[in-house]
PDB file of N, CA and C in Angstrom:
ATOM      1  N   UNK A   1      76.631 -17.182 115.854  1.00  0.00           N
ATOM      2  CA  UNK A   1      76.037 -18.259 115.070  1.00  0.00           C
ATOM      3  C   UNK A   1      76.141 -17.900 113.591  1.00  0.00           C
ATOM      4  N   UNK A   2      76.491 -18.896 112.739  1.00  0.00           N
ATOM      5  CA  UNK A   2      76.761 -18.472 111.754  1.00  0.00           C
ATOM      6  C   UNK A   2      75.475 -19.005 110.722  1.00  0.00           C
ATOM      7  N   UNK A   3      75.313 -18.363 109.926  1.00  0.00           N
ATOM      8  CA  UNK A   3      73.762 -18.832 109.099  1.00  0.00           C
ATOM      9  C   UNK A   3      73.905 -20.103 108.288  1.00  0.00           C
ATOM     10  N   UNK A   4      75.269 -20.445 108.506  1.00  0.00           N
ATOM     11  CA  UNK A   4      75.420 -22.042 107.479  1.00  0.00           C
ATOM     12  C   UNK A   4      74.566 -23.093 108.968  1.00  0.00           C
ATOM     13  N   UNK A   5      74.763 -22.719 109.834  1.00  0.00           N
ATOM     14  CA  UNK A   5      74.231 -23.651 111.152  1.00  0.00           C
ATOM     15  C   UNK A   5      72.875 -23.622 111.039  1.00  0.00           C
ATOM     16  N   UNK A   6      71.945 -22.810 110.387  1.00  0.00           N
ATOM     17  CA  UNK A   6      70.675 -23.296 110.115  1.00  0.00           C
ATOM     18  C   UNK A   6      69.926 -24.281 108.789  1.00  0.00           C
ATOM     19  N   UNK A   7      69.100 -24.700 108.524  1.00  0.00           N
ATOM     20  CA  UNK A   7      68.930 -25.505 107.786  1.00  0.00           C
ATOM     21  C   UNK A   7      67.981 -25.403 106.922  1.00  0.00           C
ATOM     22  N   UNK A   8      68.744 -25.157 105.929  1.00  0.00           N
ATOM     23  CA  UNK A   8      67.514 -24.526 105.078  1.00  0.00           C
ATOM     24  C   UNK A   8      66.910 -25.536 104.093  1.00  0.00           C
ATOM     25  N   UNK A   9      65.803 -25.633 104.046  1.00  0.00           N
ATOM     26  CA  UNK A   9      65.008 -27.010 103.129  1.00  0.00           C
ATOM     27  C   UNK A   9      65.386 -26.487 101.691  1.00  0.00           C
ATOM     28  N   UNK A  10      65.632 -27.596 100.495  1.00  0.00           N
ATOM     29  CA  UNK A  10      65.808 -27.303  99.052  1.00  0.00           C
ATOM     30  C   UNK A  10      64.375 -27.627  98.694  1.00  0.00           C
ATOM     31  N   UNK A  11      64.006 -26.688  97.486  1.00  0.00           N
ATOM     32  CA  UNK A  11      62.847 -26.505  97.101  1.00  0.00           C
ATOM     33  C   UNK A  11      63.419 -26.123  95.459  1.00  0.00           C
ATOM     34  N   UNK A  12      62.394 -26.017  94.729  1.00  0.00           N
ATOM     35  CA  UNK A  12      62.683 -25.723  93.185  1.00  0.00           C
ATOM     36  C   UNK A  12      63.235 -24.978  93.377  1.00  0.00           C
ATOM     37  N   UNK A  13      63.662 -23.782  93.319  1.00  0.00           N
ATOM     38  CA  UNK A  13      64.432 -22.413  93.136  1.00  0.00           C
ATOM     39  C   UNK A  13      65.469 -22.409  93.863  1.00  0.00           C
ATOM     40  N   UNK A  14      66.120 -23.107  95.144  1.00  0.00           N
ATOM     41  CA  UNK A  14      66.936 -22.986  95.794  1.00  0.00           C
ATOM     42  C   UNK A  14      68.106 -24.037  95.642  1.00  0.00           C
ATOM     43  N   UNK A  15      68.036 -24.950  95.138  1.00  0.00           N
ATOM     44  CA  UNK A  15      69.185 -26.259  95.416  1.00  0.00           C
ATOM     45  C   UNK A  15      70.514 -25.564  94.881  1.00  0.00           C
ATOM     46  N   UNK A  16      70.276 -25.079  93.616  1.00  0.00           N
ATOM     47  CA  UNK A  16      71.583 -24.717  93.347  1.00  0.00           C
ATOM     48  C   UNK A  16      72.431 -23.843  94.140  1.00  0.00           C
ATOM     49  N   UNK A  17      71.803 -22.968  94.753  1.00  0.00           N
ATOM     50  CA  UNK A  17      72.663 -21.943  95.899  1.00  0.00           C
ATOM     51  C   UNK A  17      73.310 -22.929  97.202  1.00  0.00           C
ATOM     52  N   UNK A  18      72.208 -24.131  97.544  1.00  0.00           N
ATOM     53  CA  UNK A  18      72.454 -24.860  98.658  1.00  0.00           C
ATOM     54  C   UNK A  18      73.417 -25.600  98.200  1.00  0.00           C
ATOM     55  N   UNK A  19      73.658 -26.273  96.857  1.00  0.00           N
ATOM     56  CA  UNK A  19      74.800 -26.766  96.645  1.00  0.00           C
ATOM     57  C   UNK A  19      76.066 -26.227  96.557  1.00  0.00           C
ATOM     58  N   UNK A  20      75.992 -25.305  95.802  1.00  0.00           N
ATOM     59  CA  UNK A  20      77.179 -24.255  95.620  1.00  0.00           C
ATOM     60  C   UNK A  20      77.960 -23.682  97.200  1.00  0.00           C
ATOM     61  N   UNK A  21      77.008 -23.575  98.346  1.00  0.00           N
ATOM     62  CA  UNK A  21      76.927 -23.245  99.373  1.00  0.00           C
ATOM     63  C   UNK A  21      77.236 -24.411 100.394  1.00  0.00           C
ATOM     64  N   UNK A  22      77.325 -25.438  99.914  1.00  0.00           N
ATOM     65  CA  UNK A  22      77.644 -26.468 101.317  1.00  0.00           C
ATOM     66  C   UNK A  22      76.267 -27.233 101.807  1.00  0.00           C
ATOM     67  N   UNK A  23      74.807 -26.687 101.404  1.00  0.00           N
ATOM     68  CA  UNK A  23      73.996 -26.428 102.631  1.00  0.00           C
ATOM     69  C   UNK A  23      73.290 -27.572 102.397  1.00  0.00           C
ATOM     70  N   UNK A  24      72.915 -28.075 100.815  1.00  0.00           N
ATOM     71  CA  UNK A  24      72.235 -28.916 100.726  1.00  0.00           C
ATOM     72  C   UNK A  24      71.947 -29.710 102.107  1.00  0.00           C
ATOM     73  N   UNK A  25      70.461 -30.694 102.466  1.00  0.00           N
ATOM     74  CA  UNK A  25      70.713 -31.426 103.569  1.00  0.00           C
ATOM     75  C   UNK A  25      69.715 -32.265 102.937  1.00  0.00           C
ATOM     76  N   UNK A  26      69.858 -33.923 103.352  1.00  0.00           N
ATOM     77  CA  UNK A  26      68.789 -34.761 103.508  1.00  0.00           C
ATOM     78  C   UNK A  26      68.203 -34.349 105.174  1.00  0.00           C
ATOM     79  N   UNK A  27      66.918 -35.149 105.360  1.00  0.00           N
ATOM     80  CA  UNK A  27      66.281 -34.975 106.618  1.00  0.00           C
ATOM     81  C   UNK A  27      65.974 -36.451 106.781  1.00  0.00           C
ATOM     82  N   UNK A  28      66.404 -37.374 107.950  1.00  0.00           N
ATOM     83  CA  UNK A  28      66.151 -38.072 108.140  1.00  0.00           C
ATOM     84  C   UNK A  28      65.727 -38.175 109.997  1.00  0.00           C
ATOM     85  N   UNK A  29      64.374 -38.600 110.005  1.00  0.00           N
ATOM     86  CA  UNK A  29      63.804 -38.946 110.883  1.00  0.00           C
ATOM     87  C   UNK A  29      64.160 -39.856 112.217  1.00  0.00           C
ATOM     88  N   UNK A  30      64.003 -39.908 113.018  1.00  0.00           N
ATOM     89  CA  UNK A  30      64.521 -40.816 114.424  1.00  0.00           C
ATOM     90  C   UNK A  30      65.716 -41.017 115.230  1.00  0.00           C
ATOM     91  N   UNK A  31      66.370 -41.996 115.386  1.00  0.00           N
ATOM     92  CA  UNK A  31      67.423 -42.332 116.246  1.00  0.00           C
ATOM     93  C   UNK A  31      68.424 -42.770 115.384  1.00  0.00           C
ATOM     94  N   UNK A  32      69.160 -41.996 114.275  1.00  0.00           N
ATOM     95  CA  UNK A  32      70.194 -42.228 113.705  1.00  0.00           C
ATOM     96  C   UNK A  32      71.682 -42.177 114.267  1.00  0.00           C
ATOM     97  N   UNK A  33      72.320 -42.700 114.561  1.00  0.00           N
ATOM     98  CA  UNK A  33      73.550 -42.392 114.624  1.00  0.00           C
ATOM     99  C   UNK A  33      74.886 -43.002 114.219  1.00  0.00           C
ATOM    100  N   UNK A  34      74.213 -42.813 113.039  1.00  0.00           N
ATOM    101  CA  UNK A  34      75.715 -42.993 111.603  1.00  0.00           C
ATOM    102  C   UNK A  34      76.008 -41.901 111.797  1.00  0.00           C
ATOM    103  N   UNK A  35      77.477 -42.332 110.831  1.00  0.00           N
ATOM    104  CA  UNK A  35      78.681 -41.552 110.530  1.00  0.00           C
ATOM    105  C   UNK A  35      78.377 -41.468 109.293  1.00  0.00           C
ATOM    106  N   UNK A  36      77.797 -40.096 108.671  1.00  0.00           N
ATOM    107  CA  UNK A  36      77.929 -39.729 107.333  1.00  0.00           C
ATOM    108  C   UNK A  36      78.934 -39.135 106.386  1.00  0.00           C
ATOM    109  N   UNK A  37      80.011 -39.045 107.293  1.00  0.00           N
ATOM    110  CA  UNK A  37      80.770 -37.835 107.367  1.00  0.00           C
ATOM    111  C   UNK A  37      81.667 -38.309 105.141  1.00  0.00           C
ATOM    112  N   UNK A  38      81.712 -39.592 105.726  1.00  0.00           N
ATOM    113  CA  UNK A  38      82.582 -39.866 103.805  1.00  0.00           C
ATOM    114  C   UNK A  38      81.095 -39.709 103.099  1.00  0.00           C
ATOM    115  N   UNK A  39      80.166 -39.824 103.075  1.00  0.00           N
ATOM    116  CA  UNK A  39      79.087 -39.568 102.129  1.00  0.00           C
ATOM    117  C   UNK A  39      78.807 -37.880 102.128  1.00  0.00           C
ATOM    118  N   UNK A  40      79.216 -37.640 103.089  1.00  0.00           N
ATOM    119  CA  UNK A  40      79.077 -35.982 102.815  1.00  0.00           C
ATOM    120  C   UNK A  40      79.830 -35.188 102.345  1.00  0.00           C
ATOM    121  N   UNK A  41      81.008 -36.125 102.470  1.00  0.00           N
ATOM    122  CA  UNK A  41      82.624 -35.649 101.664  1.00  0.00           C
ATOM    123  C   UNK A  41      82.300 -36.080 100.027  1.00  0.00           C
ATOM    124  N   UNK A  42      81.947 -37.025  99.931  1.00  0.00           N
ATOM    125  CA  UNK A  42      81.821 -37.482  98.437  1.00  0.00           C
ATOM    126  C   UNK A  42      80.698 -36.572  97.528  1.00  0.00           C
ATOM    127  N   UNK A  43      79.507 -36.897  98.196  1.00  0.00           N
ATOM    128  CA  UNK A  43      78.286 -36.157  97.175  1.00  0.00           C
ATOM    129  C   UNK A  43      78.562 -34.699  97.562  1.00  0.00           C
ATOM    130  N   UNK A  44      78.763 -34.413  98.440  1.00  0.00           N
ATOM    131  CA  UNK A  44      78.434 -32.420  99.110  1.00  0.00           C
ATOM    132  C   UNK A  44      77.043 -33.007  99.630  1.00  0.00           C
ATOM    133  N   UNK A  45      76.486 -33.885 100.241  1.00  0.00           N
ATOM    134  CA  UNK A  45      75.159 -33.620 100.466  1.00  0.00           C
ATOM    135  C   UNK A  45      75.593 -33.900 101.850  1.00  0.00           C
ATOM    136  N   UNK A  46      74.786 -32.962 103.185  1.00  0.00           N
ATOM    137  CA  UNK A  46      74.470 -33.137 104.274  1.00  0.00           C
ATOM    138  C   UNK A  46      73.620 -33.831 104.812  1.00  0.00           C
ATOM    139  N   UNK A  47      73.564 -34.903 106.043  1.00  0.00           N
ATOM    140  CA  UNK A  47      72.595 -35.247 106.069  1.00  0.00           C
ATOM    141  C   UNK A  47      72.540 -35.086 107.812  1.00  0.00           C
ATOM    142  N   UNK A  48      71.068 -34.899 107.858  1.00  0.00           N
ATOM    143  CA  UNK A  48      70.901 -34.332 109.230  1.00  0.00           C
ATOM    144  C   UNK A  48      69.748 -34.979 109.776  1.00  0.00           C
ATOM    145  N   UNK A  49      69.491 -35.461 111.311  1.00  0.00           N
ATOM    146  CA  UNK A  49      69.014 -36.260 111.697  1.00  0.00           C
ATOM    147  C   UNK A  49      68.292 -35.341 113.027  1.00  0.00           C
ATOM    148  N   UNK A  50      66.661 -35.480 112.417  1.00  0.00           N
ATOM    149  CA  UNK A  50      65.744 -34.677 113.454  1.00  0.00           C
ATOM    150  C   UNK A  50      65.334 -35.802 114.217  1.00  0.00           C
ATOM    151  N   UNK A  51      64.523 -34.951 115.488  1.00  0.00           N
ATOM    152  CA  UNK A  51      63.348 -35.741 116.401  1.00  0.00           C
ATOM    153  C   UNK A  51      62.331 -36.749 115.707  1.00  0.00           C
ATOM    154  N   UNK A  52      62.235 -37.632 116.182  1.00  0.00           N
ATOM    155  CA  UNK A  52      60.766 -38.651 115.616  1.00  0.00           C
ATOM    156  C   UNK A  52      59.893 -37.744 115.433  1.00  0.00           C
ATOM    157  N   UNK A  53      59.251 -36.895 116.252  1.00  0.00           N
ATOM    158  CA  UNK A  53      58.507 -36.034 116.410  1.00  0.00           C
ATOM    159  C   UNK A  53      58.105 -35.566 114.473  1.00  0.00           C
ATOM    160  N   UNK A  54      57.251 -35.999 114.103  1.00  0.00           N
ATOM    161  CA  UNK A  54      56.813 -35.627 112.272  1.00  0.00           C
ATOM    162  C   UNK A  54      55.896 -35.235 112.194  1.00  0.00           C
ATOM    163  N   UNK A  55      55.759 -33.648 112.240  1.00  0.00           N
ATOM    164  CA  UNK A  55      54.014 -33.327 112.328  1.00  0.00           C
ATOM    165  C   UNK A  55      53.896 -33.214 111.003  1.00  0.00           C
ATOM    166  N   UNK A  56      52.977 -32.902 110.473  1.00  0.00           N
ATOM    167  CA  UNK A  56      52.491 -32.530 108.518  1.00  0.00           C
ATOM    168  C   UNK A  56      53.274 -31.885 108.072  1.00  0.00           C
ATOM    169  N   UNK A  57      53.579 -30.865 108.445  1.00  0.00           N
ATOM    170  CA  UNK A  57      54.341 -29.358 107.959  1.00  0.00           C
ATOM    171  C   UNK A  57      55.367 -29.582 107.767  1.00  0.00           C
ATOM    172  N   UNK A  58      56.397 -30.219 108.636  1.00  0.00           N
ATOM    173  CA  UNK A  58      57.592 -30.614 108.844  1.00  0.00           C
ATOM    174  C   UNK A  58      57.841 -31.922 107.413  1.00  0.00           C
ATOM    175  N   UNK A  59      56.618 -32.628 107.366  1.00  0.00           N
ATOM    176  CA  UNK A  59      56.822 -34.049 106.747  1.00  0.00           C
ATOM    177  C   UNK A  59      56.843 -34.037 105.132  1.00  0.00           C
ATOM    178  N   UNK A  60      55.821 -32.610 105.023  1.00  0.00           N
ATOM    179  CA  UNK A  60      55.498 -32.138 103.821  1.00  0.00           C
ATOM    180  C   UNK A  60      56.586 -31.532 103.078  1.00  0.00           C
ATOM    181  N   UNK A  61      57.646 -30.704 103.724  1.00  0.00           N
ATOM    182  CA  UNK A  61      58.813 -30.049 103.834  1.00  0.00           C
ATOM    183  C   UNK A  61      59.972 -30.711 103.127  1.00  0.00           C
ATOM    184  N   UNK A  62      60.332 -31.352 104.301  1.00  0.00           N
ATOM    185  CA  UNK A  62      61.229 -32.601 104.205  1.00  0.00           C
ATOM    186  C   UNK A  62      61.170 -34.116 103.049  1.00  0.00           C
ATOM    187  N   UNK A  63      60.171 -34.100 102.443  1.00  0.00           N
ATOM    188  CA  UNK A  63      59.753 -34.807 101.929  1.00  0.00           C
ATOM    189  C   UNK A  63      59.900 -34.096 100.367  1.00  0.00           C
ATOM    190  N   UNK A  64      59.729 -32.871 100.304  1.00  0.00           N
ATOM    191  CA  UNK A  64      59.705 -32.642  99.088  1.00  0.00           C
ATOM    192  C   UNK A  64      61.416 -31.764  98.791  1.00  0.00           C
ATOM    193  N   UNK A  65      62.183 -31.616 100.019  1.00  0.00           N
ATOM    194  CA  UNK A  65      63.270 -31.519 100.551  1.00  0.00           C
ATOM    195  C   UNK A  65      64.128 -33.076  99.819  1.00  0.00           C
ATOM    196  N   UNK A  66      63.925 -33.933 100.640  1.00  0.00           N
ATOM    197  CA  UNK A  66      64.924 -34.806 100.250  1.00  0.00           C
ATOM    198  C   UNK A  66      64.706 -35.708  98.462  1.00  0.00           C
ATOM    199  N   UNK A  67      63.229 -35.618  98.346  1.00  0.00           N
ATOM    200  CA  UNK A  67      62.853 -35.784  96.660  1.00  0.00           C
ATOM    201  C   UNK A  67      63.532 -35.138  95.785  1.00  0.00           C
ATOM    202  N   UNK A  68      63.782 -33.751  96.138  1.00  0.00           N
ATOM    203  CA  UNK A  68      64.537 -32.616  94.794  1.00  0.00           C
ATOM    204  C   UNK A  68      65.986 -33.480  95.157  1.00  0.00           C
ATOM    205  N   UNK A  69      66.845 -33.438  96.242  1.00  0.00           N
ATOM    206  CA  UNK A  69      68.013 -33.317  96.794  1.00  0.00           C
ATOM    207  C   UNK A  69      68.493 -35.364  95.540  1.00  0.00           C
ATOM    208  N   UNK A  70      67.712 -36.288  95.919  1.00  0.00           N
ATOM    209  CA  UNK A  70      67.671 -37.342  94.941  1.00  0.00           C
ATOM    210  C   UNK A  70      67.501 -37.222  94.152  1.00  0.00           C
ATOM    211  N   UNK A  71      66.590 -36.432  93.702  1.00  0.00           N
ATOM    212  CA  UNK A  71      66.419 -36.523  92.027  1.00  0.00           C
ATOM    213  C   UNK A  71      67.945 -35.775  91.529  1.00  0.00           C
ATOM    214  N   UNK A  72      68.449 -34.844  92.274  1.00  0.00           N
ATOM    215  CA  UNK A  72      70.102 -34.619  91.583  1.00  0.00           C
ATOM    216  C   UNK A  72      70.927 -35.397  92.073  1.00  0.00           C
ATOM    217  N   UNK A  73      70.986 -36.021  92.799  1.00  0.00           N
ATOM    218  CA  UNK A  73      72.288 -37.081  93.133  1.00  0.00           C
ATOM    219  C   UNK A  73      71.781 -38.305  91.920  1.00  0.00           C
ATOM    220  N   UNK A  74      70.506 -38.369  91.979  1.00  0.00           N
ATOM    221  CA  UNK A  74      70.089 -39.611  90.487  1.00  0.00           C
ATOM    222  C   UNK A  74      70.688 -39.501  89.182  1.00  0.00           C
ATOM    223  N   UNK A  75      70.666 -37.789  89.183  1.00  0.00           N
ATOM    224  CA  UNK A  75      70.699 -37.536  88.100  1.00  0.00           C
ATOM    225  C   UNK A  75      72.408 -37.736  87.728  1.00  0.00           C
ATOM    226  N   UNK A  76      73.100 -37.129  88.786  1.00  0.00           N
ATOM    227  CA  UNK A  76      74.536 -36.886  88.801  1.00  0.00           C
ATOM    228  C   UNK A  76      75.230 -38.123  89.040  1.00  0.00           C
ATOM    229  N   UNK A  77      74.720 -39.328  89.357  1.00  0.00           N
ATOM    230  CA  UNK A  77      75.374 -40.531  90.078  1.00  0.00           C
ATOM    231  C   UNK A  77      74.570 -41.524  89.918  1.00  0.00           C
ATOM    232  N   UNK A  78      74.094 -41.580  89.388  1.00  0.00           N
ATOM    233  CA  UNK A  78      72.822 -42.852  89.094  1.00  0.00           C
ATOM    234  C   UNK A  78      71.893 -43.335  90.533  1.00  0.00           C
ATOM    235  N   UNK A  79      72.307 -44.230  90.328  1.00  0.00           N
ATOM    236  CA  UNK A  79      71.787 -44.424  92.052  1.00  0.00           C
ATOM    237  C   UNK A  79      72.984 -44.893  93.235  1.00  0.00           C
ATOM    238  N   UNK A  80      74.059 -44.967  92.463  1.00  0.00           N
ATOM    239  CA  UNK A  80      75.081 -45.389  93.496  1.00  0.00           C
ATOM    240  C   UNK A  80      75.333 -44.812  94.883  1.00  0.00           C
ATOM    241  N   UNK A  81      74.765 -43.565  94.758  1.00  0.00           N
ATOM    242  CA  UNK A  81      74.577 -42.665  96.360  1.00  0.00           C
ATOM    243  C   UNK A  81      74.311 -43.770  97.401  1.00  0.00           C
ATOM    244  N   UNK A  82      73.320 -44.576  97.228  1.00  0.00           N
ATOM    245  CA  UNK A  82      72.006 -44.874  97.686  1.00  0.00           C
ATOM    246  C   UNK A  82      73.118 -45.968  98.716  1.00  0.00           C
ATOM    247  N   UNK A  83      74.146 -47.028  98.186  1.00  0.00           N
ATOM    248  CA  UNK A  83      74.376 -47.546  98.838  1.00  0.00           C
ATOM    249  C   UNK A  83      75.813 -47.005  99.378  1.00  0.00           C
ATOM    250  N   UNK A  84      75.730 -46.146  99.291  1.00  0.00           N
ATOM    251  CA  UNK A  84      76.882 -45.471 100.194  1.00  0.00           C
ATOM    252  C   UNK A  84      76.684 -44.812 101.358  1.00  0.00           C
ATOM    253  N   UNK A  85      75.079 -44.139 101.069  1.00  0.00           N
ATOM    254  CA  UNK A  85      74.202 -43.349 102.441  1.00  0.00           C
ATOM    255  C   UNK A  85      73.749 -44.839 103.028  1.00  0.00           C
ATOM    256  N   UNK A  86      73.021 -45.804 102.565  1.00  0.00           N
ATOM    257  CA  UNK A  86      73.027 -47.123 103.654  1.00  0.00           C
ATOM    258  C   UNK A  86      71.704 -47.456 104.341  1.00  0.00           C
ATOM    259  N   UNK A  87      71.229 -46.224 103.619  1.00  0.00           N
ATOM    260  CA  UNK A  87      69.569 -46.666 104.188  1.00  0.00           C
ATOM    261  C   UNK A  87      68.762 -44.952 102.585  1.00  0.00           C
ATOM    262  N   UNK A  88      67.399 -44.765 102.505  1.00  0.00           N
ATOM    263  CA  UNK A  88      66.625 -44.365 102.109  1.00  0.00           C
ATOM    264  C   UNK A  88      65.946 -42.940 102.793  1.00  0.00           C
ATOM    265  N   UNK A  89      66.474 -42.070 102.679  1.00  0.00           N
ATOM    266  CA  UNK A  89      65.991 -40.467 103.363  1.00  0.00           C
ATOM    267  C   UNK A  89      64.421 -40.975 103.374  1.00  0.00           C
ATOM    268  N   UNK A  90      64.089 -40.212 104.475  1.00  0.00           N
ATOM    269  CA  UNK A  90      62.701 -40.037 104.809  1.00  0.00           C
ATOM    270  C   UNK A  90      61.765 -39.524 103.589  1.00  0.00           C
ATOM    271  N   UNK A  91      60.694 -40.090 102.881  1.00  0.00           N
ATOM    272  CA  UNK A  91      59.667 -40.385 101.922  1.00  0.00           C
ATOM    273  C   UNK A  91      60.360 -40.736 100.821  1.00  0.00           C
ATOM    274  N   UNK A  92      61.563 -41.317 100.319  1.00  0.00           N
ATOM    275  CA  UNK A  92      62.244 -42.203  99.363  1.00  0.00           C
ATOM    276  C   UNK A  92      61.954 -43.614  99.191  1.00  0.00           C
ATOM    277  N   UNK A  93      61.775 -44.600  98.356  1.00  0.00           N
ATOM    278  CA  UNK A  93      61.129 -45.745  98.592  1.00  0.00           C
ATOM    279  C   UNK A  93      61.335 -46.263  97.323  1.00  0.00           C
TER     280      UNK A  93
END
């Protein structure tokens, strides 16, 4: 198993390694099954699709996970990401 196969949440101190690294990920919640694969080619951002299952910890995580991960695609791309991913990462609004 290689350590890129785990998923590591971006937080202040980390995005830049996760970018530089491939690893960045959005977290999106439920029964997704898009094809992200040209949005992941375009931005470098991953996006990965957990269980419904959202306890606090996880929500709190992920949430402040996919906030940093937008605020640099905002920053880098305005908002044009937004309609290329096709829907709103979990706590985006």
């Amino acid at each position: 198993v290689h350590r890129h196969d785990f998923l590591v949440y971006a937080d202040e101190t980390n995005l830049d390694m996760l970018l530089k690294e491939e690893r960045a990920t959005f977290v999106v919640f439920g029964m997704v099954t898009n094809d992200y694969s040209d949005f992941e080619r375009k931005y470098g951002i991953k996006v990965r699709t957990e269980n419904c299952v959202i306890t606090p910890g996880i929500s709190k995580i992920a949430l402040l996970n996919n906030r940093i991960i937008s605020d640099y695609l905002n920053e880098k791309f305005s908002t044009d990401w937004i309609a290329d991913l096709g829907m709103l990462p979990f706590g985006l609004n």
